[in-house]
C-alpha atoms as a PDB file:
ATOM      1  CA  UNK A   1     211.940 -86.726-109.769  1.00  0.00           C
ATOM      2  CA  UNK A   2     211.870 -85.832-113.308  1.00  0.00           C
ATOM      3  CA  UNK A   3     213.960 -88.211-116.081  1.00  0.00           C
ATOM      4  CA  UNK A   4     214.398 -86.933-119.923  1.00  0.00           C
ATOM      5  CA  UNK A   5     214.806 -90.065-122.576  1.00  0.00           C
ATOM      6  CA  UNK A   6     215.003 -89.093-125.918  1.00  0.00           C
ATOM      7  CA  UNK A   7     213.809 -85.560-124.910  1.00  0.00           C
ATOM      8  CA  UNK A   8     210.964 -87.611-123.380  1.00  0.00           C
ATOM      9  CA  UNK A   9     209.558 -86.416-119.692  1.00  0.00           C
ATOM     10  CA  UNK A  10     209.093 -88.910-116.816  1.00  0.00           C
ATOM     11  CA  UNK A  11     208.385 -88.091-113.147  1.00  0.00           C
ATOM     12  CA  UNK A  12     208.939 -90.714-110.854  1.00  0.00           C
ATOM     13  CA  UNK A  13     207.413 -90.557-107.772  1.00  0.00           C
ATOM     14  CA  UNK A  14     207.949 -93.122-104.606  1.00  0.00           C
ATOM     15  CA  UNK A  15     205.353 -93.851-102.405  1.00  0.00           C
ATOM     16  CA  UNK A  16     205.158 -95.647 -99.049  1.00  0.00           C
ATOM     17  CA  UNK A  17     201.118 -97.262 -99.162  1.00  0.00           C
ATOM     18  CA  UNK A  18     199.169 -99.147 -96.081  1.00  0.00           C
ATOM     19  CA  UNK A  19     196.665-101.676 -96.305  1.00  0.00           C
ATOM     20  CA  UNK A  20     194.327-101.328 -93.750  1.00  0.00           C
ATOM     21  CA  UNK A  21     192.734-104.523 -94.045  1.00  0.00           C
ATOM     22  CA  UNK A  22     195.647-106.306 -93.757  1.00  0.00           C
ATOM     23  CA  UNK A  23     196.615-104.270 -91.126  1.00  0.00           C
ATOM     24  CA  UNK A  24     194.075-104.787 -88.607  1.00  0.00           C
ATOM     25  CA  UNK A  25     194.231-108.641 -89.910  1.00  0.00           C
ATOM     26  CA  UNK A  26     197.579-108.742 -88.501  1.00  0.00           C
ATOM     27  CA  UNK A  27     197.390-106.730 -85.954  1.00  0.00           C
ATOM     28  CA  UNK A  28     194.810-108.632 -84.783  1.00  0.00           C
ATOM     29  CA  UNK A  29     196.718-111.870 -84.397  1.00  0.00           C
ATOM     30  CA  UNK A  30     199.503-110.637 -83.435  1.00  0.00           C
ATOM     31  CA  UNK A  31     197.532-108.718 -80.338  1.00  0.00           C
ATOM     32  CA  UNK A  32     195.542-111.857 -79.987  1.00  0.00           C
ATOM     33  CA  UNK A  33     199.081-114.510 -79.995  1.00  0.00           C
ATOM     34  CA  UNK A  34     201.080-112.059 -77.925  1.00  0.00           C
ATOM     35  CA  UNK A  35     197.792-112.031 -74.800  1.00  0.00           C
ATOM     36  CA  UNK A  36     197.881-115.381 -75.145  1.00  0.00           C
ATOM     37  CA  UNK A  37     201.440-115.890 -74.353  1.00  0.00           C
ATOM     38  CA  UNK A  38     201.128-112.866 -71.712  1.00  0.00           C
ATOM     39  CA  UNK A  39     198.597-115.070 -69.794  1.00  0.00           C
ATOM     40  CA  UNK A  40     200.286-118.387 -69.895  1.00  0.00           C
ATOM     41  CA  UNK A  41     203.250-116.741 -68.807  1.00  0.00           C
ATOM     42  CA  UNK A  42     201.083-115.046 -65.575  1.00  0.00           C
ATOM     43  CA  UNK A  43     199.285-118.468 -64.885  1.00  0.00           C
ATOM     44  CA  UNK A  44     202.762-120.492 -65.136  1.00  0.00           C
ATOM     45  CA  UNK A  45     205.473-118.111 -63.508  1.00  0.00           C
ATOM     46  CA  UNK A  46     205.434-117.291 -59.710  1.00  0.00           C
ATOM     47  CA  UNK A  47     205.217-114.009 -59.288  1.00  0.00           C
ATOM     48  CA  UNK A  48     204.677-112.718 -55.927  1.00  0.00           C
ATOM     49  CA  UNK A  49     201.427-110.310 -55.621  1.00  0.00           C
ATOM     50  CA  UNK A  50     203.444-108.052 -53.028  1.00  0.00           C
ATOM     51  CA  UNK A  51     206.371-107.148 -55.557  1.00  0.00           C
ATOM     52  CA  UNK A  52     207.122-104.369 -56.916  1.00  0.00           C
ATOM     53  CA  UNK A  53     209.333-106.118 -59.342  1.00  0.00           C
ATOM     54  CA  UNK A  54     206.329-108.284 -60.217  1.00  0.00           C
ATOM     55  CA  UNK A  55     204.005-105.333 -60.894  1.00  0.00           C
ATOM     56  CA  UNK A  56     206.715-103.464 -62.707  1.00  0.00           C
ATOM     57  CA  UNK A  57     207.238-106.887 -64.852  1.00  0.00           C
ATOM     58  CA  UNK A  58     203.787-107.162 -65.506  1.00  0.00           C
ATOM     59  CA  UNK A  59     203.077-103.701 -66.872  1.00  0.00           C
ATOM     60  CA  UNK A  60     206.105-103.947 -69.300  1.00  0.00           C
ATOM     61  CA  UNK A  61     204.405-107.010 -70.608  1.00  0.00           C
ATOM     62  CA  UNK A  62     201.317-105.450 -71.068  1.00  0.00           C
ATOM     63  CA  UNK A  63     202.606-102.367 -73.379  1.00  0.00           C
ATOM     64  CA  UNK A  64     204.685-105.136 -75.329  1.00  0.00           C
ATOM     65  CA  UNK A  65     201.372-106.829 -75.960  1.00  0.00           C
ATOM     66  CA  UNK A  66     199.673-104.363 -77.336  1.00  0.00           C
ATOM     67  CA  UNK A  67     202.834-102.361 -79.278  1.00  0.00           C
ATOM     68  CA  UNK A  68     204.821-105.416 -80.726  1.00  0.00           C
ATOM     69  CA  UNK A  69     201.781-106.401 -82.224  1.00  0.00           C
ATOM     70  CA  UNK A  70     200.639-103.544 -83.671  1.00  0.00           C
ATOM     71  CA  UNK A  71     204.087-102.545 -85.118  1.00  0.00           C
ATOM     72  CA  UNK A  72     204.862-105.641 -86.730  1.00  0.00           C
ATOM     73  CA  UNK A  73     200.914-105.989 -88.147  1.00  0.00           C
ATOM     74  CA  UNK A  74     201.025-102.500 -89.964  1.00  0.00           C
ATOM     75  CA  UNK A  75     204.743-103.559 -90.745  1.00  0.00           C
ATOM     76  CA  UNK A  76     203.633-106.379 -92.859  1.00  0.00           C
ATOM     77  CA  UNK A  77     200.934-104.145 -94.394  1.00  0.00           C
ATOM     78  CA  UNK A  78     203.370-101.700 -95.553  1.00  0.00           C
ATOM     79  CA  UNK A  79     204.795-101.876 -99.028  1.00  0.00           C
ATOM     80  CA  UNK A  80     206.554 -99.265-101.287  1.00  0.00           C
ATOM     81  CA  UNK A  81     205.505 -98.427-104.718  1.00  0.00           C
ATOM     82  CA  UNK A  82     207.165 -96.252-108.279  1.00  0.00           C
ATOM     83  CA  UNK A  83     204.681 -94.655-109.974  1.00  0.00           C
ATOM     84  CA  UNK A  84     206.318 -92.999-113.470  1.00  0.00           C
ATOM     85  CA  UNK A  85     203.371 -90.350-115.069  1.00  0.00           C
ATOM     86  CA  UNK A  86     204.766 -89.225-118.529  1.00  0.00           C
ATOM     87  CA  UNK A  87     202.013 -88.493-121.610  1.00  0.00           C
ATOM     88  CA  UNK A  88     201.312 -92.207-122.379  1.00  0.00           C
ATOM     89  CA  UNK A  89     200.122 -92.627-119.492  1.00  0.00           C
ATOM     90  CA  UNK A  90     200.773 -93.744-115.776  1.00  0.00           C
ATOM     91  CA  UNK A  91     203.020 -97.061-114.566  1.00  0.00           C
ATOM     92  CA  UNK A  92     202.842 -98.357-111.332  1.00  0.00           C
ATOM     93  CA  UNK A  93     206.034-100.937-110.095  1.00  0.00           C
ATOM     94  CA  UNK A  94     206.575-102.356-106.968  1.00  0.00           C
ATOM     95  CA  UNK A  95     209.648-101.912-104.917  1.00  0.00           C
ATOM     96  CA  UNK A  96     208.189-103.337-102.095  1.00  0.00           C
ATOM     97  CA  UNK A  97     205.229-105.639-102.337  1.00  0.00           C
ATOM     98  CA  UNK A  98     202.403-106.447 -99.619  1.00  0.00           C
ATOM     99  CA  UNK A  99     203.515-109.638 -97.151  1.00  0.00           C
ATOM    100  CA  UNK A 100     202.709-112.286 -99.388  1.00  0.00           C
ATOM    101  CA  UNK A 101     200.871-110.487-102.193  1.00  0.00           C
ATOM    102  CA  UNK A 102     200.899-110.968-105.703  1.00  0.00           C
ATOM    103  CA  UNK A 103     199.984-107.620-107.355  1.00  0.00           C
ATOM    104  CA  UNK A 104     201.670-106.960-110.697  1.00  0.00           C
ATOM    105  CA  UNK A 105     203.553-103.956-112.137  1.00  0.00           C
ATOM    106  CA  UNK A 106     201.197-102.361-114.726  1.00  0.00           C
ATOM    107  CA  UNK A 107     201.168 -99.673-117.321  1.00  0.00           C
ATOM    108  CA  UNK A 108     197.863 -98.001-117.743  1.00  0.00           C
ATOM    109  CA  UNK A 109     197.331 -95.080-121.320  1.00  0.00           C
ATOM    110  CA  UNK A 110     195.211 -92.360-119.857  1.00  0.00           C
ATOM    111  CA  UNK A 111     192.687 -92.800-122.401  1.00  0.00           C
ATOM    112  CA  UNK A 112     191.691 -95.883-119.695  1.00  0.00           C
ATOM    113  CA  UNK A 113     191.671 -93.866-117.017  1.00  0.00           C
ATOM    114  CA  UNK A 114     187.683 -92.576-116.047  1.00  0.00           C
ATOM    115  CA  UNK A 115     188.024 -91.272-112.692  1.00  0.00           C
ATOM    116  CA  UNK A 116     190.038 -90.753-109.567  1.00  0.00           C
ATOM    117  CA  UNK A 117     188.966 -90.289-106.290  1.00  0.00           C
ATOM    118  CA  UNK A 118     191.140 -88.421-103.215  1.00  0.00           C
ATOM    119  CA  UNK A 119     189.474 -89.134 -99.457  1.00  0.00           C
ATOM    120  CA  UNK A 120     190.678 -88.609 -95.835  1.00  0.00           C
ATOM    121  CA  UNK A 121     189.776 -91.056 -93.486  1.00  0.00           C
ATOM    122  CA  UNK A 122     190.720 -91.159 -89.498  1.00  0.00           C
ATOM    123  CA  UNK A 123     194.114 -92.550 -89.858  1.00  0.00           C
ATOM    124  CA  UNK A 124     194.743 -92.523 -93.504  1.00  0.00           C
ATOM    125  CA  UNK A 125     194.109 -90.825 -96.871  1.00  0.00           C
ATOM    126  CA  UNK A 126     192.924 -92.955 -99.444  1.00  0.00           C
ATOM    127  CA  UNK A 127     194.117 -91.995-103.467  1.00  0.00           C
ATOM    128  CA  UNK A 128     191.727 -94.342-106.036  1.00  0.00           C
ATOM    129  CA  UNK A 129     192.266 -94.438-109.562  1.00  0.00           C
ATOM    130  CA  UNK A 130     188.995 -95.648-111.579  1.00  0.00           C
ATOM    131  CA  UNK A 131     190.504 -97.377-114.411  1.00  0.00           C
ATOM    132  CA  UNK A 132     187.774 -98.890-117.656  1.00  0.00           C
ATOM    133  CA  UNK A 133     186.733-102.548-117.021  1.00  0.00           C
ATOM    134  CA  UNK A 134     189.689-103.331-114.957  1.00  0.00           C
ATOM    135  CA  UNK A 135     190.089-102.719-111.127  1.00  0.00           C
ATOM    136  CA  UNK A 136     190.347 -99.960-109.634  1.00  0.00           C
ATOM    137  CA  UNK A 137     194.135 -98.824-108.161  1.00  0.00           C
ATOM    138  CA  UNK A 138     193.959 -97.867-104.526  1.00  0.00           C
ATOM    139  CA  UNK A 139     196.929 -96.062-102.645  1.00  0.00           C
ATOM    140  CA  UNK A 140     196.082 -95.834 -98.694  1.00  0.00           C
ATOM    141  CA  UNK A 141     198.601 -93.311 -96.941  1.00  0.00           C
ATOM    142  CA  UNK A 142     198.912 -93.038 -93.502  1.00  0.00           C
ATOM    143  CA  UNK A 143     198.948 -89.795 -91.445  1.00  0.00           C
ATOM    144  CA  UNK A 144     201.787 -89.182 -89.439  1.00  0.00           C
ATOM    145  CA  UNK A 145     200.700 -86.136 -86.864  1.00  0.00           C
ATOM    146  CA  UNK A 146     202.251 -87.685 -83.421  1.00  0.00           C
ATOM    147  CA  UNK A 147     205.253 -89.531 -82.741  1.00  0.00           C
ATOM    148  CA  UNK A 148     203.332 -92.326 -81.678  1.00  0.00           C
ATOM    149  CA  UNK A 149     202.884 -93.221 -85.119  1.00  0.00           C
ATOM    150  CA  UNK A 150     205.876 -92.268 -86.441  1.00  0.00           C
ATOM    151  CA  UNK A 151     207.050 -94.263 -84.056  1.00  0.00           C
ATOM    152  CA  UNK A 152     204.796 -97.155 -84.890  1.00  0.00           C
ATOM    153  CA  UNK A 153     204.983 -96.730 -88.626  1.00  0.00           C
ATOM    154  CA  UNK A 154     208.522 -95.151 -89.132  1.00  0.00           C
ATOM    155  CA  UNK A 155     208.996 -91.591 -90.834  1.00  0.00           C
ATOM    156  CA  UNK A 156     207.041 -91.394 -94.150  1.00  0.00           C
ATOM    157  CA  UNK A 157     208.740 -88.496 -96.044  1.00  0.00           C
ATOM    158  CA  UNK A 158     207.428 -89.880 -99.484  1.00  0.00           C
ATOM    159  CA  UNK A 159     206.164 -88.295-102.429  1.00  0.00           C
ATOM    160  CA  UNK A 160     202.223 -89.288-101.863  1.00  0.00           C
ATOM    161  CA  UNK A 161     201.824 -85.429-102.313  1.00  0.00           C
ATOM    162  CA  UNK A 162     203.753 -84.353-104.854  1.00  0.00           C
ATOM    163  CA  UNK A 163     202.103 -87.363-106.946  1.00  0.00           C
ATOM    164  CA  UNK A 164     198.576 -86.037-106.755  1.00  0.00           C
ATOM    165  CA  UNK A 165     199.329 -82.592-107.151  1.00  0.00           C
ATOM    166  CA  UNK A 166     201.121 -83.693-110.700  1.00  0.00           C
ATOM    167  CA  UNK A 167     198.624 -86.555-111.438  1.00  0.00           C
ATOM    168  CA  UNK A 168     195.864 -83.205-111.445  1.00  0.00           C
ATOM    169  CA  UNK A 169     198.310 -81.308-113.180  1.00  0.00           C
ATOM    170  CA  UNK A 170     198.747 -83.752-115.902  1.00  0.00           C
ATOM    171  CA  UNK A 171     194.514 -84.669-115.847  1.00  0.00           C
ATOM    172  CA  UNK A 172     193.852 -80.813-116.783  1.00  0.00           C
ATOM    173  CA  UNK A 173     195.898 -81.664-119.831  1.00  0.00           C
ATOM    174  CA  UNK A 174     194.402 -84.581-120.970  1.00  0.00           C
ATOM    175  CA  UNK A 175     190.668 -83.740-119.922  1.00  0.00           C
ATOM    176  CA  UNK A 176     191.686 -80.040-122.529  1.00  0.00           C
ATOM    177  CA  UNK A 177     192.893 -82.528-125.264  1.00  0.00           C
ATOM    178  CA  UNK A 178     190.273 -85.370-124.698  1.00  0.00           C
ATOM    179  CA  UNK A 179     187.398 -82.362-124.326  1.00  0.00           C
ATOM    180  CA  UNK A 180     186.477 -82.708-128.439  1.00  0.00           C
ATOM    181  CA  UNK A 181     185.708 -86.788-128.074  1.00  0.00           C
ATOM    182  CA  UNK A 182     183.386 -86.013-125.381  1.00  0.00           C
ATOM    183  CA  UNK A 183     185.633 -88.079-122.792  1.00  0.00           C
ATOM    184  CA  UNK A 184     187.373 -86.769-119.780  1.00  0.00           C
ATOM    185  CA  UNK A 185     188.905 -87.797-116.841  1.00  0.00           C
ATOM    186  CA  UNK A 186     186.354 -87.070-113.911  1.00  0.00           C
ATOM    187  CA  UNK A 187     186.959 -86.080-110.032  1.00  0.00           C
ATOM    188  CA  UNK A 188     184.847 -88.373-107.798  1.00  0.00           C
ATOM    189  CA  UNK A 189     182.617 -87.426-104.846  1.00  0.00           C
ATOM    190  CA  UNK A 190     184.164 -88.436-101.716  1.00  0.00           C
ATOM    191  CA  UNK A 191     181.671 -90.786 -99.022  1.00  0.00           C
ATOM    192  CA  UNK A 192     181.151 -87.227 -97.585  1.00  0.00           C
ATOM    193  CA  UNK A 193     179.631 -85.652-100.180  1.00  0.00           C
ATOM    194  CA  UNK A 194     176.816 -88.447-100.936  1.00  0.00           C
ATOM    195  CA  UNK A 195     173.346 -88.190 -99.769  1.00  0.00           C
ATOM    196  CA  UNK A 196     173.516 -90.743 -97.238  1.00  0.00           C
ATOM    197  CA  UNK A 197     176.021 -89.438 -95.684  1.00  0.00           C
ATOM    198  CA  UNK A 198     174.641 -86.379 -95.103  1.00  0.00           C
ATOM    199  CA  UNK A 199     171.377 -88.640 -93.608  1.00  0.00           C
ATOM    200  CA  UNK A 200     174.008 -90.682 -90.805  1.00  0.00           C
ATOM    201  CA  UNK A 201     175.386 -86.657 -90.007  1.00  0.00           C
ATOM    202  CA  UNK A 202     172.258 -85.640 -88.470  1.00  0.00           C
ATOM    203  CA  UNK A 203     171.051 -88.601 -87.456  1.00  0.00           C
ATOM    204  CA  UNK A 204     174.337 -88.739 -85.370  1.00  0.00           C
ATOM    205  CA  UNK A 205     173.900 -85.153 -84.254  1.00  0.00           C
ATOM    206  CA  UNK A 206     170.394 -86.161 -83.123  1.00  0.00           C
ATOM    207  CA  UNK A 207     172.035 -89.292 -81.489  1.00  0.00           C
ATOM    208  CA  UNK A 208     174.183 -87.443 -79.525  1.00  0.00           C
ATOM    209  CA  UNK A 209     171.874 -84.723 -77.713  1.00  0.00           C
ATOM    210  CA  UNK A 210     168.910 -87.401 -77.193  1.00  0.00           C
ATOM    211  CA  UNK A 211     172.093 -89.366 -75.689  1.00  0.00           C
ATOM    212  CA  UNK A 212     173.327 -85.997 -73.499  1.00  0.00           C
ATOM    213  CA  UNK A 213     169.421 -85.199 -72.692  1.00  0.00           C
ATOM    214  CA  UNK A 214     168.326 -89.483 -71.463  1.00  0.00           C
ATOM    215  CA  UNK A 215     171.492 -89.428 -69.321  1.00  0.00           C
ATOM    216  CA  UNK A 216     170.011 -85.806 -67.384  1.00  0.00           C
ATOM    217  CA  UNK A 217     166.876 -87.000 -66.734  1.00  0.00           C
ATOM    218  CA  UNK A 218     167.580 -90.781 -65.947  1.00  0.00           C
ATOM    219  CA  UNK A 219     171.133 -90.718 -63.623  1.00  0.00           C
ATOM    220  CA  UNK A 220     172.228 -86.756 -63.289  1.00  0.00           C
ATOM    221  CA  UNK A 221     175.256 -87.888 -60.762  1.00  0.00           C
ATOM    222  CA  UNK A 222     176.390 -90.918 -62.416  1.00  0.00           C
ATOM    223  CA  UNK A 223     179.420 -90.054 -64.724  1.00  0.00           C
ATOM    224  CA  UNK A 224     179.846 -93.019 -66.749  1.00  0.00           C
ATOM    225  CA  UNK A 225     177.317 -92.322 -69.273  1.00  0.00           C
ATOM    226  CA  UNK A 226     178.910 -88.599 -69.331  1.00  0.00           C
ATOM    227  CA  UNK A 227     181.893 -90.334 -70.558  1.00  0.00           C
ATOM    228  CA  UNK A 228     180.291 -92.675 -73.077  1.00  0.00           C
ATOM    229  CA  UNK A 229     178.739 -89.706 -74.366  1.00  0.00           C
ATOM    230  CA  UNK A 230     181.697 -87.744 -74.847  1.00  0.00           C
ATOM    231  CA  UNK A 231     183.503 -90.481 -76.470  1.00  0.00           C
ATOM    232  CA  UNK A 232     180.638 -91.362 -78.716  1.00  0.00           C
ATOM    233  CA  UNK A 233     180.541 -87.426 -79.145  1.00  0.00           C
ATOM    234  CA  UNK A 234     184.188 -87.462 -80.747  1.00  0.00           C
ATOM    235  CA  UNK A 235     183.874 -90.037 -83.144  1.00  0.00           C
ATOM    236  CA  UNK A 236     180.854 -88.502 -84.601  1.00  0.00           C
ATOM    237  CA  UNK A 237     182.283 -85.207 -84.791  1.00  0.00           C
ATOM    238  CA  UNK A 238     185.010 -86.159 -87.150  1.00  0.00           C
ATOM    239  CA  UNK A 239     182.503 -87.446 -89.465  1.00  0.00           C
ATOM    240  CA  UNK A 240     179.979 -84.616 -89.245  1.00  0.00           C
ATOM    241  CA  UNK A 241     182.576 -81.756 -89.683  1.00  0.00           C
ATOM    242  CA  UNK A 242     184.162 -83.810 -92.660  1.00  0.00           C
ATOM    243  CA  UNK A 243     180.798 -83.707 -94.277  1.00  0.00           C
ATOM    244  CA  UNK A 244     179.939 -80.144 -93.658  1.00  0.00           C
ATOM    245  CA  UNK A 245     183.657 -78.925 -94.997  1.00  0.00           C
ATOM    246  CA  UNK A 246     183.168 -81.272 -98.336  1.00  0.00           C
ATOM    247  CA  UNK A 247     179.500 -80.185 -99.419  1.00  0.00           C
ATOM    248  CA  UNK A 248     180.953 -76.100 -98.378  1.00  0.00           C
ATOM    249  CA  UNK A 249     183.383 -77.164-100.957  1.00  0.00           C
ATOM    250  CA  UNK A 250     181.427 -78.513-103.553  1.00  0.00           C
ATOM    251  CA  UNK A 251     179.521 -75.652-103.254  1.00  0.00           C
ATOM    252  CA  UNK A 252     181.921 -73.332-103.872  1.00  0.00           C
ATOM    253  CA  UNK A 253     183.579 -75.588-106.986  1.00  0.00           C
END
């Protein structure tokens, strides 16, 4: 959204942010309260191991274990922030904070601004503003491809997007104006780009067929390890390919 004051340009833009620590803190709990309570109820109630009803009961319970908890945790890690970008520089206010956080609005001139950093992870995106001798601002967005976690999570038509593409926009600008005092606004490497990441990438490629190759020699006809494998397999595969697309990028920048 743009705003003209005194034929002065702001864009607003309203973001809906995660934290994932606090996140899988709550979840946690929550998942960890709700079994808990699931048991005691199992131990204390009759249920009768013949019923239908019972069984039916039971498996409700179960799925409410695991989704209550999960939904409220991320729920409490949710909070909704304004960010205003005009040429002084970028503010950040909170319209929702963090369950029982303290973070305060700030303003910060872009000549304080060193670096910013955009990096997709599993289930989020992660946004990080490097800011000079203060910390760093970091905006966690969750993905929404399946109705699961839409479902989870609620809809999260926000302007995440539309915020970096202008936040660039507006760092080309600066970077041509800051380019004769030798200071500029720089674009960070992501995790996949580094060195070491590159060394874990093979080394879980390597993993994975020495894996595949132990399990044909050893036990041929047992299919658990198969399955280990192939989930093990998965996980790595995300990381790999995400480090192979960002250095064929870097390349190419």
């Amino acid at each position: 959204m743009v705003i003209t004051i005194n034929e002065k340009k702001y864009k607003k833009f309203v973001i809906q942010q995660i934290s994932p620590f606090r996140g899988f803190f709550y979840a946690i709990s929550f998942l960890i309260s709700a079994f808990c309570i699931l048991f005691y109820g199992i131990e204390n109630v009759p249920f009768s191991s013949s019923s239908w009803t019972a069984a039916i009961l039971f498996f409700m319970l179960m799925i409410a274990a695991v989704i209550f908890p999960m939904y409220f945790g991320f729920k409490l890690a949710t909070a909704i922030v304004e960010i205003t970008l005009d040429d002084d520089g970028l503010q950040r206010k909170w319209l929702k904070k963090f369950f029982l956080s303290s973070s305060d609005n700030i303003f910060i001139p872009w000549n304080k601004i060193i670096g910013y950093l955009q990096q997709p992870d599993y289930n989020y995106e992660k946004f990080k503003i490097i800011i000079r001798n203060k910390p760093a601002i970091n905006i966690y967005h969750l993905y929404q491809s399946n109705p699961f976690q839409r479902f989870l999570y609620g809809r999260n038509d926000d302007d995440f997007y539309l915020f970096i593409a202008e936040f660039k926009n507006m760092v080309e600008r600066k970077n041509a104006e800051f380019d004769s005092s030798g200071e500029y606004i720089k674009q960070e490497k992501t995790v996949y780009e580094t060195t070491w990441a590159l060394v874990l990438a093979i080394f879980l490629v390597l993993l994975t067929v020495a894996t595949i190759i132990i399990t044909l020699i050893v036990n041929p006809t047992n299919p658990i390890p198969y399955g280990i494998s192939i989930l093990a397999a998965s996980g790595s595969a995300y990381f790999v390919s995400n480090v192979i697309n960002f250095r064929r990028k870097s390349k190419k920048t």
